[in-house]
C-alpha atoms as a PDB file:
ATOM      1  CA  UNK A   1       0.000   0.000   0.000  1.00  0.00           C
ATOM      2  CA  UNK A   2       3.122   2.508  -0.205  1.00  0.00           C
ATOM      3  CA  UNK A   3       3.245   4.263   2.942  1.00  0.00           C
ATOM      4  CA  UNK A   4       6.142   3.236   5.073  1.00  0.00           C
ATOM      5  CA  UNK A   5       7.758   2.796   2.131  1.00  0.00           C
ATOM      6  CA  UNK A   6       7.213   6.396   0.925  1.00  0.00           C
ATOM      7  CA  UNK A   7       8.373   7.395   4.139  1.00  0.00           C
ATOM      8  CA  UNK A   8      11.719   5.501   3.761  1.00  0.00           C
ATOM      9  CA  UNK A   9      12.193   6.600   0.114  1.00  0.00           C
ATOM     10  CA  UNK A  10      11.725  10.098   1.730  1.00  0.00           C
ATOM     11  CA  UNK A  11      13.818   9.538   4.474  1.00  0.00           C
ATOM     12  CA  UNK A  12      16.504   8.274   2.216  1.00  0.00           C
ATOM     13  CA  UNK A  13      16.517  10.718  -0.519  1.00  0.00           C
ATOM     14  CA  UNK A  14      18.427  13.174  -0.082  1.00  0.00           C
ATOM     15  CA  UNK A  15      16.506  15.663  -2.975  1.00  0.00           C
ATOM     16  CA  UNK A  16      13.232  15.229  -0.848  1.00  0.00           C
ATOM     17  CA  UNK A  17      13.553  18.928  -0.127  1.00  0.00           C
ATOM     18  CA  UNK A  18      14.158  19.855  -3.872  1.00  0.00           C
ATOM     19  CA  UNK A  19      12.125  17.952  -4.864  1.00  0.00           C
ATOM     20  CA  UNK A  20       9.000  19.766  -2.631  1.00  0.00           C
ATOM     21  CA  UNK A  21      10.659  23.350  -3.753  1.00  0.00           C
ATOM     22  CA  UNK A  22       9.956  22.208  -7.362  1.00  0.00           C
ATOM     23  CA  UNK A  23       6.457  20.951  -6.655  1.00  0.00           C
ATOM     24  CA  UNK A  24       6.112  24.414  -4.819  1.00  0.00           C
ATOM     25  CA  UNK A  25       7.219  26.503  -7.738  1.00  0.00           C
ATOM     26  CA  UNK A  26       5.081  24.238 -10.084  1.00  0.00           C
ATOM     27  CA  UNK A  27       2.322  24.807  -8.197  1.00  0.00           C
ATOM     28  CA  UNK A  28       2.963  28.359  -8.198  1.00  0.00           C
ATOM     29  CA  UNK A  29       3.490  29.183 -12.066  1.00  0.00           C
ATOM     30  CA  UNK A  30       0.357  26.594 -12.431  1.00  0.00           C
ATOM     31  CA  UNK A  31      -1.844  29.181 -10.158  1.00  0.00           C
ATOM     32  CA  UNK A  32      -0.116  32.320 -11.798  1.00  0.00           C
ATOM     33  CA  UNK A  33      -0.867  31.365 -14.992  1.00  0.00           C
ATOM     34  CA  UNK A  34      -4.389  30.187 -14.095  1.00  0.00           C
ATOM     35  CA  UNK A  35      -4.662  34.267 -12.680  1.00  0.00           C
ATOM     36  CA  UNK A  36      -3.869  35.487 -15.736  1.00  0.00           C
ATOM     37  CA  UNK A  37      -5.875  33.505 -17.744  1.00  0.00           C
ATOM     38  CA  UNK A  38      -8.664  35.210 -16.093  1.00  0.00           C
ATOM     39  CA  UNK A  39      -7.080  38.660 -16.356  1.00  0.00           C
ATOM     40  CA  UNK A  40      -5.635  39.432 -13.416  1.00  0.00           C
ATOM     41  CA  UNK A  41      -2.470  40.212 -13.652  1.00  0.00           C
ATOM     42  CA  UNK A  42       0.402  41.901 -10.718  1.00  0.00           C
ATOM     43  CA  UNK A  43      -0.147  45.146 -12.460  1.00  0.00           C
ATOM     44  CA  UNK A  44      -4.227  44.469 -11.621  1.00  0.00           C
ATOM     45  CA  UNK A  45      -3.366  43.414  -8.206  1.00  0.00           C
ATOM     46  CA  UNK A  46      -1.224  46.554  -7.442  1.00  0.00           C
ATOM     47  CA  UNK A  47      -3.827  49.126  -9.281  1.00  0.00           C
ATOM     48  CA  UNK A  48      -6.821  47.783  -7.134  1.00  0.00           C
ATOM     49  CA  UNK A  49      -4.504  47.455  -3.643  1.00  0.00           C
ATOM     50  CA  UNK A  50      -3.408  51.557  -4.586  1.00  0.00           C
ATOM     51  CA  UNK A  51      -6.780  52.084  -5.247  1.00  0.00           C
ATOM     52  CA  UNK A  52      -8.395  50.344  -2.033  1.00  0.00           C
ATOM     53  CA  UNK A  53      -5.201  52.593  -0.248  1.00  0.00           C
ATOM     54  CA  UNK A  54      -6.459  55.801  -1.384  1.00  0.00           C
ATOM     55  CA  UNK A  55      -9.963  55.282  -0.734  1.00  0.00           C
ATOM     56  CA  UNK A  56      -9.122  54.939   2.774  1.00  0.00           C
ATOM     57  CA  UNK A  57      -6.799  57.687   3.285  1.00  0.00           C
ATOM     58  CA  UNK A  58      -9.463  60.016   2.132  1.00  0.00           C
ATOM     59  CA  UNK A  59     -12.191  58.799   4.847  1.00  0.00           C
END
């Protein structure tokens, strides 16, 4: 059923961590690129958090 063996592969491996930073950073682009498929982009993100800034400095 693969568990305490996954465990020893991971205990053995020494790329374990690597490994999870690329999964990470997969992960990551994966979402990114999901955001931007539906038009948000940083630029968005930024204009709308300046925006939401201003409106409360002026209350």
């Amino acid at each position: 059923r693969g568990g305490p063996t996954c465990r020893k592969w991971v205990a053995v491996n020494p790329f374990w961590l690597a490994t999870g930073i690329v999964c990470l950073l997969l992960f990551a682009v994966s979402v990114i690129g999901h955001l931007r498929y539906l038009g948000i982009t940083p630029r968005y993100l930024w204009n709308n958090l300046r925006k939401i800034r201003t409106l409360q400095s002026d209350d």
